[in-house]
C-alpha atoms as a PDB file:
ATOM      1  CA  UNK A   1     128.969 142.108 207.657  1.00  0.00           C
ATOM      2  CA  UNK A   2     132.206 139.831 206.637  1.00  0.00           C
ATOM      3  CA  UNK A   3     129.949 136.717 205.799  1.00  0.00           C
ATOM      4  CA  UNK A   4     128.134 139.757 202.936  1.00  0.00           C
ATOM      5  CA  UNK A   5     131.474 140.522 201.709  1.00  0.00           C
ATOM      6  CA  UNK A   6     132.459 137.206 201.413  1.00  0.00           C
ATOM      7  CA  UNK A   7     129.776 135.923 199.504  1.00  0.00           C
ATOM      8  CA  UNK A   8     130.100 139.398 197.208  1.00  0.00           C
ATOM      9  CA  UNK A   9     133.467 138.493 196.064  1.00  0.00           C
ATOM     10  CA  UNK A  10     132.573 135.004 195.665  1.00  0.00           C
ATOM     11  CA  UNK A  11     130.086 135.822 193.089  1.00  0.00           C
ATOM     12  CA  UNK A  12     132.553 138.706 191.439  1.00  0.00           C
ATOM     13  CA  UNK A  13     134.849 135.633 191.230  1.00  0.00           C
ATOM     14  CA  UNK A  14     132.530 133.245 189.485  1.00  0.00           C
ATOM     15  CA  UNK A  15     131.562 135.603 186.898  1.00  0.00           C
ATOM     16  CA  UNK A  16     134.929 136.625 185.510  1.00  0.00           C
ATOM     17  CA  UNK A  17     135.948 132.555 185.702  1.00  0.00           C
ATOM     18  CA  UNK A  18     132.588 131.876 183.423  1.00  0.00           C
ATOM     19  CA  UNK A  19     133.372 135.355 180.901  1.00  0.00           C
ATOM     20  CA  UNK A  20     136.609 134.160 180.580  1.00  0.00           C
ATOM     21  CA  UNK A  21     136.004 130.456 179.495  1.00  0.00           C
ATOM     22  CA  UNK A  22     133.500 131.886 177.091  1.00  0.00           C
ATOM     23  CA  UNK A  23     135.974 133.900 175.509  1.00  0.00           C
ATOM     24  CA  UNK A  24     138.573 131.513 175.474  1.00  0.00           C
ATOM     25  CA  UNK A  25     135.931 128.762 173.505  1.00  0.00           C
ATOM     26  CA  UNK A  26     135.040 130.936 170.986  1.00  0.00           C
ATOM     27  CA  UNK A  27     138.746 131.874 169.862  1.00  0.00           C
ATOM     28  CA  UNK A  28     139.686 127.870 170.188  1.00  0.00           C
ATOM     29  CA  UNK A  29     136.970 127.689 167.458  1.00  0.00           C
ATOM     30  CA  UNK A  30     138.366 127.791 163.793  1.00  0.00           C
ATOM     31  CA  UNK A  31     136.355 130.242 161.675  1.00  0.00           C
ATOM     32  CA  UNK A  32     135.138 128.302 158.290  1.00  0.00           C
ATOM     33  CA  UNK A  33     137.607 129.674 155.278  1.00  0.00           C
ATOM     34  CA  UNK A  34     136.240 129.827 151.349  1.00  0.00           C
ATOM     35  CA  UNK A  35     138.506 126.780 151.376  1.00  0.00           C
ATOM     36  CA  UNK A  36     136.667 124.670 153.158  1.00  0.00           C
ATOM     37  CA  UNK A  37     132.878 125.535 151.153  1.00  0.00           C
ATOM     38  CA  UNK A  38     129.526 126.113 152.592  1.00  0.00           C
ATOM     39  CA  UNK A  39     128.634 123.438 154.741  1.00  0.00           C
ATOM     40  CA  UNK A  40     124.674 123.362 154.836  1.00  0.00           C
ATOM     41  CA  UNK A  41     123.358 123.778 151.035  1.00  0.00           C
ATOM     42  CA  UNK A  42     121.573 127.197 150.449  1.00  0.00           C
ATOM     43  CA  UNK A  43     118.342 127.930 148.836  1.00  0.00           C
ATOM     44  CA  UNK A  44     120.251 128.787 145.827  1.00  0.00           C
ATOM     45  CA  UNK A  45     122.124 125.738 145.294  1.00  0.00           C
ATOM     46  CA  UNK A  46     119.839 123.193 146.323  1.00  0.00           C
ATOM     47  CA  UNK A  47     117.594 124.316 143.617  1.00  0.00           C
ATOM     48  CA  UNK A  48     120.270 124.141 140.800  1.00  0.00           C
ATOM     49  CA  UNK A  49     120.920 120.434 142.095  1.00  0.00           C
ATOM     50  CA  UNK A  50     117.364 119.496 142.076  1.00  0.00           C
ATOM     51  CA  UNK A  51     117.227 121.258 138.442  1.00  0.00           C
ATOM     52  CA  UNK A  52     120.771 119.060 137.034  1.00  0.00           C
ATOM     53  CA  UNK A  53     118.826 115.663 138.696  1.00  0.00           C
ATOM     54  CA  UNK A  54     116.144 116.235 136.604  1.00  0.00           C
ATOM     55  CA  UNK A  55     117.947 117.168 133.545  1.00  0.00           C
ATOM     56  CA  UNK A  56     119.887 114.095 133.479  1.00  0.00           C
ATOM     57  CA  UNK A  57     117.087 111.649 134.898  1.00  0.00           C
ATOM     58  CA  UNK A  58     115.032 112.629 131.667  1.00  0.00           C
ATOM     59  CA  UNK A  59     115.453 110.327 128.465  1.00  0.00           C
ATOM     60  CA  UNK A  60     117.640 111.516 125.790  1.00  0.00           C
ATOM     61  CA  UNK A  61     114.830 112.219 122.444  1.00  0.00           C
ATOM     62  CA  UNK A  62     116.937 112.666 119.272  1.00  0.00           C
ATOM     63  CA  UNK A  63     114.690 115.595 117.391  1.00  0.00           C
ATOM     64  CA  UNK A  64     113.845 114.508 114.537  1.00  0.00           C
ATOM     65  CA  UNK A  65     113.255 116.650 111.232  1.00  0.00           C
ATOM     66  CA  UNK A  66     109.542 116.472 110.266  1.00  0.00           C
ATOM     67  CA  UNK A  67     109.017 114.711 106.844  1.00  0.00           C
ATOM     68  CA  UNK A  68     106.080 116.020 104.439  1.00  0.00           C
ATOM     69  CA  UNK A  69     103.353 113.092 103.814  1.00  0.00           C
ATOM     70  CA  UNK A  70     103.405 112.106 100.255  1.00  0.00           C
ATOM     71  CA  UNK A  71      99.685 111.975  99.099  1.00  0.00           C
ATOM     72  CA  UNK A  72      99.206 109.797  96.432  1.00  0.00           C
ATOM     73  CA  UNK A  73      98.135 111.792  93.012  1.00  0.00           C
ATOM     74  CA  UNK A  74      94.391 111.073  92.666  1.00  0.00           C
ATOM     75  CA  UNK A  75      93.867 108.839  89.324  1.00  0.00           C
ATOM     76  CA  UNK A  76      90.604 110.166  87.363  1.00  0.00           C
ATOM     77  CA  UNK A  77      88.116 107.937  87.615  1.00  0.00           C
ATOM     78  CA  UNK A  78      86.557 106.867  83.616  1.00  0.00           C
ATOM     79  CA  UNK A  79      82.395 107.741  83.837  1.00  0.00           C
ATOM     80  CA  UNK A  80      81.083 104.507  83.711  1.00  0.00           C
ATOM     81  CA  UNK A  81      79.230 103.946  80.293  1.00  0.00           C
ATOM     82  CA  UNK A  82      75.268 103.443  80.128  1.00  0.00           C
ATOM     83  CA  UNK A  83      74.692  99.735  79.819  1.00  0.00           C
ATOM     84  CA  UNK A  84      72.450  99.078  76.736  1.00  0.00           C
ATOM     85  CA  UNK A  85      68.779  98.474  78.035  1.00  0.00           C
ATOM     86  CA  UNK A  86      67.086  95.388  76.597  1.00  0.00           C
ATOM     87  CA  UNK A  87      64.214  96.661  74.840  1.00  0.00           C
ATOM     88  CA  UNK A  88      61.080  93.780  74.744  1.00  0.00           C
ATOM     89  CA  UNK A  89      59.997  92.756  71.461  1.00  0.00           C
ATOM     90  CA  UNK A  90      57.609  94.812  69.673  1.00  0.00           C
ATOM     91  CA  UNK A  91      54.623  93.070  68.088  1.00  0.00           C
ATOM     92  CA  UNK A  92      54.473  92.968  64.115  1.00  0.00           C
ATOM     93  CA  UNK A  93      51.292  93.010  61.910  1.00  0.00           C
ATOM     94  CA  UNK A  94      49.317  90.341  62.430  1.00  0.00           C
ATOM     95  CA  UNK A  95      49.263  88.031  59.002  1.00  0.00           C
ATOM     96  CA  UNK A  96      45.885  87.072  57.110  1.00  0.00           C
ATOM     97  CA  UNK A  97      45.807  83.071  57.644  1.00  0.00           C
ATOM     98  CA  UNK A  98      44.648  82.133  54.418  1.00  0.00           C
ATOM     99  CA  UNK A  99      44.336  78.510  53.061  1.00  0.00           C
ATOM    100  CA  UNK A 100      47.142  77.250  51.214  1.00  0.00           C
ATOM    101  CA  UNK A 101      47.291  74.624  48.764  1.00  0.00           C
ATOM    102  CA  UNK A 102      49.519  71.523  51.007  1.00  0.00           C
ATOM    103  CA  UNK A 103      50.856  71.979  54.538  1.00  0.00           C
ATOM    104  CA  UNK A 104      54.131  70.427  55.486  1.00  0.00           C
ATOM    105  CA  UNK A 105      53.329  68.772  59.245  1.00  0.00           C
ATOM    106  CA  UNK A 106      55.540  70.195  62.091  1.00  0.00           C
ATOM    107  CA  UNK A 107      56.401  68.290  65.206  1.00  0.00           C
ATOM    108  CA  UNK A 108      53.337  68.440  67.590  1.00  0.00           C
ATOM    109  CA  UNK A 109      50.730  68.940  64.567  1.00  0.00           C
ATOM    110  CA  UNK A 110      48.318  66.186  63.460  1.00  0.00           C
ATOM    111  CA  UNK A 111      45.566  66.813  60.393  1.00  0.00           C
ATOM    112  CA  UNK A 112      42.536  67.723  62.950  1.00  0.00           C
ATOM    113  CA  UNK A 113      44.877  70.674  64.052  1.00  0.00           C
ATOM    114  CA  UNK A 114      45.237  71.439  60.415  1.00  0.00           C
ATOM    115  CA  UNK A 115      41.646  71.197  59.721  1.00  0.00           C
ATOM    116  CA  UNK A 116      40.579  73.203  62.604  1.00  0.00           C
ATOM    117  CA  UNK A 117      43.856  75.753  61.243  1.00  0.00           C
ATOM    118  CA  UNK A 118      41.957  76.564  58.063  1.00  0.00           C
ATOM    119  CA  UNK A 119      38.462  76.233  58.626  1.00  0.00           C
ATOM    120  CA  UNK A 120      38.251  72.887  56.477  1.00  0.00           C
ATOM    121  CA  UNK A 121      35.888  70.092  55.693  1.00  0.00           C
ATOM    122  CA  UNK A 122      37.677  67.505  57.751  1.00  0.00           C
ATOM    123  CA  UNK A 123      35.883  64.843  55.973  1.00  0.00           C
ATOM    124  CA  UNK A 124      36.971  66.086  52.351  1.00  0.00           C
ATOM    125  CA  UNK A 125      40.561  66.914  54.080  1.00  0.00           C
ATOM    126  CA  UNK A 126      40.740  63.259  55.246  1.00  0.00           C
ATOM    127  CA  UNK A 127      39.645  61.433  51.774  1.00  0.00           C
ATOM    128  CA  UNK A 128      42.363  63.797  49.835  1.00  0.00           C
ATOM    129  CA  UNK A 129      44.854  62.549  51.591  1.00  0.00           C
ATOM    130  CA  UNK A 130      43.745  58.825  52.315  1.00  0.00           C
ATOM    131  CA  UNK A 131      43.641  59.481  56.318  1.00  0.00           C
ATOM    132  CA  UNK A 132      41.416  58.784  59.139  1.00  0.00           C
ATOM    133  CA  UNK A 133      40.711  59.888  62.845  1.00  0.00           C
ATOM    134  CA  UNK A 134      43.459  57.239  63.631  1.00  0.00           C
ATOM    135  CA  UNK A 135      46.316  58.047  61.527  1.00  0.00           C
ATOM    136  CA  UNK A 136      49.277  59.273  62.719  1.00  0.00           C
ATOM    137  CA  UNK A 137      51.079  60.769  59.869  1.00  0.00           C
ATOM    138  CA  UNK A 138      55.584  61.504  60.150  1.00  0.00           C
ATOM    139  CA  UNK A 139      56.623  65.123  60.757  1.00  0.00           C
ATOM    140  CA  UNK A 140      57.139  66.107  57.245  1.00  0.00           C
ATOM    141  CA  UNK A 141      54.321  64.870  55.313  1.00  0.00           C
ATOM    142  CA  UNK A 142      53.074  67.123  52.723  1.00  0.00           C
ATOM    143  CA  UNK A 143      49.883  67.343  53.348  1.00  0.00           C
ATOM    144  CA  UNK A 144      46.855  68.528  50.473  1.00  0.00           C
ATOM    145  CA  UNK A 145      44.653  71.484  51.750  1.00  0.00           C
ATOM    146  CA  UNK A 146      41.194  71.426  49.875  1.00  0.00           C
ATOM    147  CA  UNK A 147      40.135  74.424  48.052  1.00  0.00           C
ATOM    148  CA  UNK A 148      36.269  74.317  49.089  1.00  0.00           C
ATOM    149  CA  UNK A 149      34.824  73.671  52.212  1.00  0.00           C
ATOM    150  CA  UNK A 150      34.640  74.238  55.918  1.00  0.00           C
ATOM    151  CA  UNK A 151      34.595  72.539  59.409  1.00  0.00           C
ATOM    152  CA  UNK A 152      31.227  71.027  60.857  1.00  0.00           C
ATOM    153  CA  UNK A 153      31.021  72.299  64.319  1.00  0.00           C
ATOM    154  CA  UNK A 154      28.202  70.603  64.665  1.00  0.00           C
ATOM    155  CA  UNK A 155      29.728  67.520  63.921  1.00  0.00           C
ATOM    156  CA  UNK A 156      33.137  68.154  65.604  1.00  0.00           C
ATOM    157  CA  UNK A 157      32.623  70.791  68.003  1.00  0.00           C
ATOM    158  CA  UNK A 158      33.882  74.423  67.815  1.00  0.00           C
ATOM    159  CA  UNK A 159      37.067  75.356  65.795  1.00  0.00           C
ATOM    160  CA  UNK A 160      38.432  77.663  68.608  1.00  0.00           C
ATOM    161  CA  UNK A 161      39.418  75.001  71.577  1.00  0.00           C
ATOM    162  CA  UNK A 162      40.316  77.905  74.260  1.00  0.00           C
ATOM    163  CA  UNK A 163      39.973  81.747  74.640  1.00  0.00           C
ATOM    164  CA  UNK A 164      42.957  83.804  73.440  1.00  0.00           C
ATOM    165  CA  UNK A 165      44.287  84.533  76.476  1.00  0.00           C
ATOM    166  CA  UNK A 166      48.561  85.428  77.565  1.00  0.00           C
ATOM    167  CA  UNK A 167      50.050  81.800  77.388  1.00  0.00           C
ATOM    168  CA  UNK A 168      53.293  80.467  79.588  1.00  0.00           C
ATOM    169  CA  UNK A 169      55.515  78.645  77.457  1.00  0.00           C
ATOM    170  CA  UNK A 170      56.075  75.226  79.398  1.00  0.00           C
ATOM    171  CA  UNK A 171      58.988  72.403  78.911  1.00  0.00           C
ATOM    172  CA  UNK A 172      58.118  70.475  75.189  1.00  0.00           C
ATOM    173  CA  UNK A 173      56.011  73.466  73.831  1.00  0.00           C
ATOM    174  CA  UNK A 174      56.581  75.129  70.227  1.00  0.00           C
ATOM    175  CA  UNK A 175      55.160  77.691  68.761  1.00  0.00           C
ATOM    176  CA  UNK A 176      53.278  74.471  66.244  1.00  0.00           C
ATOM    177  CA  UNK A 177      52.089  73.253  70.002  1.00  0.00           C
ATOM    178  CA  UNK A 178      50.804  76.195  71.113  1.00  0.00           C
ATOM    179  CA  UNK A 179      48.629  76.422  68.133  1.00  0.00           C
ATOM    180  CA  UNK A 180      47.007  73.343  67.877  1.00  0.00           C
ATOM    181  CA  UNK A 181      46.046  74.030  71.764  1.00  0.00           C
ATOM    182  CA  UNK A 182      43.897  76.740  70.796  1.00  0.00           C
ATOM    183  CA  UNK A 183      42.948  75.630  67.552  1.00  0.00           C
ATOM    184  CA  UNK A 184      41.979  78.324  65.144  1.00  0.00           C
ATOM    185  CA  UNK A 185      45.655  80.555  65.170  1.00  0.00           C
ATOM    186  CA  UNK A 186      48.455  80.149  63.353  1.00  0.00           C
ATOM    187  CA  UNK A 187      51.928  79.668  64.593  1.00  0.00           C
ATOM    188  CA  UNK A 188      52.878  82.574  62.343  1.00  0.00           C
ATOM    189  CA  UNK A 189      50.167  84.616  63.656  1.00  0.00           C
ATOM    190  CA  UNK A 190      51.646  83.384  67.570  1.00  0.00           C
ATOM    191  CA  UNK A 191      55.331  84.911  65.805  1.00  0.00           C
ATOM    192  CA  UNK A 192      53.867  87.805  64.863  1.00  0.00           C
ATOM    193  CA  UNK A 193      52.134  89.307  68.169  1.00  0.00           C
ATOM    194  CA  UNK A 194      55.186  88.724  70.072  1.00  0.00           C
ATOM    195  CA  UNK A 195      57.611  90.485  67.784  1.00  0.00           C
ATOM    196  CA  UNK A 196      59.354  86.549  66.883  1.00  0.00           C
ATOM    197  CA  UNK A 197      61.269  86.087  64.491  1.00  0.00           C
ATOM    198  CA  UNK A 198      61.197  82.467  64.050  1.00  0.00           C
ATOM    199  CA  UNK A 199      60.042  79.206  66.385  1.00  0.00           C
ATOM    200  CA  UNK A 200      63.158  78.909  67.324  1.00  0.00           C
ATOM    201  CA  UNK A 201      62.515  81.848  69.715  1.00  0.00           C
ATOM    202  CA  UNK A 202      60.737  80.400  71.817  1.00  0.00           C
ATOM    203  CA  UNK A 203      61.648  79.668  75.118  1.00  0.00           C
ATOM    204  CA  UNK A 204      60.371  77.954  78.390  1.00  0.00           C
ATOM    205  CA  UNK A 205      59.025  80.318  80.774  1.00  0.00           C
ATOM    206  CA  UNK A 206      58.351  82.826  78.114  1.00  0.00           C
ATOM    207  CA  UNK A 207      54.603  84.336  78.013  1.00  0.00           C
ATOM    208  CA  UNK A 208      53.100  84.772  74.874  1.00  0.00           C
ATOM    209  CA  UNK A 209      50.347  87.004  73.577  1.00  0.00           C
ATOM    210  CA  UNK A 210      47.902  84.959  71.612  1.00  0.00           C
ATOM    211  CA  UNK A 211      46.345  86.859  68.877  1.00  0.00           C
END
């Protein structure tokens, strides 16, 4: 029965010793004044600091005022003008070859071409003006055209040498050329169909119309 009591009081004695150290640890302990601040951040604060980082981590952009494009005035434009159109030459009438009374010999020509020309008697042709099959008379001889007679085909062949076909002017050729070749037109005649004006017009690589 003592040992019970003994051990009762024993216990009553630990538990005031234990109270009483608690209560004399928490007075010993300084309660925080506004003095001294908060010391673990609150929700509140931390997100203002995490919003002033950010603020002053950004770059600085000076704002600029907008400035209004200039757009250049559109110049109007001149219609271009219609180039001229180069119209081909349009044929003229056809001349009558008719025998004249002397010829004046172009470059290119001898007397057969002549002769052949103006449907004449090459023999009577040759006698009036003292040639032969041989001569070779200058580029400017007058030449006498007889008023009577015509060409021997049967003796000489056929006045017309080719068909009147289209005819490509080649490198050397005149109009005087060109008719000797086929041997019964005239180089006015040659003009003439091609709307010419003189022999002077034409040109290599030209094609003719042959009357």
């Amino acid at each position: 029965m003592n040992k019970s009591l003994r051990f009762f009081w024993m216990m009553v004695l630990l538990v005031v010793l234990v109270l009483s150290t608690a209560c004399t640890l928490r007075a010993s302990t300084p309660a925080p004044t506004q003095e001294q601040g908060v010391l673990f951040p609150t929700p509140t604060s931390l997100a203002n600091a995490v919003q002033t980082q950010t603020a002053q981590a950004q770059p600085q952009v000076a704002t600029a005022t907008p400035q209004m494009e200039q757009v250049p005035t559109p110049v109007p434009q001149q219609a271009e003008q219609p180039q001229p159109t180069a119209q081909a030459p349009q044929p003229k009438p056809i001349p009558t070859l008719e025998r004249p009374s002397t010829y004046t010999l172009q470059k290119g020509e001898w007397p057969i071409c002549i002769a052949r020309r103006y449907d004449l008697d090459l023999n009577a042709f040759f006698s009036l003006n003292g040639l032969s099959m041989n001569s070779r008379p200058a580029v400017g001889t007058v030449l006498k055209i007889p008023s009577s007679g015509n060409w021997n085909e049967a003796a000489y062949g056929p006045r017309v040498l080719r068909k009147h076909t289209d005819y490509k002017v080649a490198a050397g050729d005149t109009v005087y050329t060109i008719a000797c070749y086929f041997g019964d037109v005239s180089p006015e005649a040659i003009l003439a169909a091609n709307g010419l004006n003189s022999p002077d017009d034409i040109k290599v690589g030209m094609t003719l119309k042959i009357p």
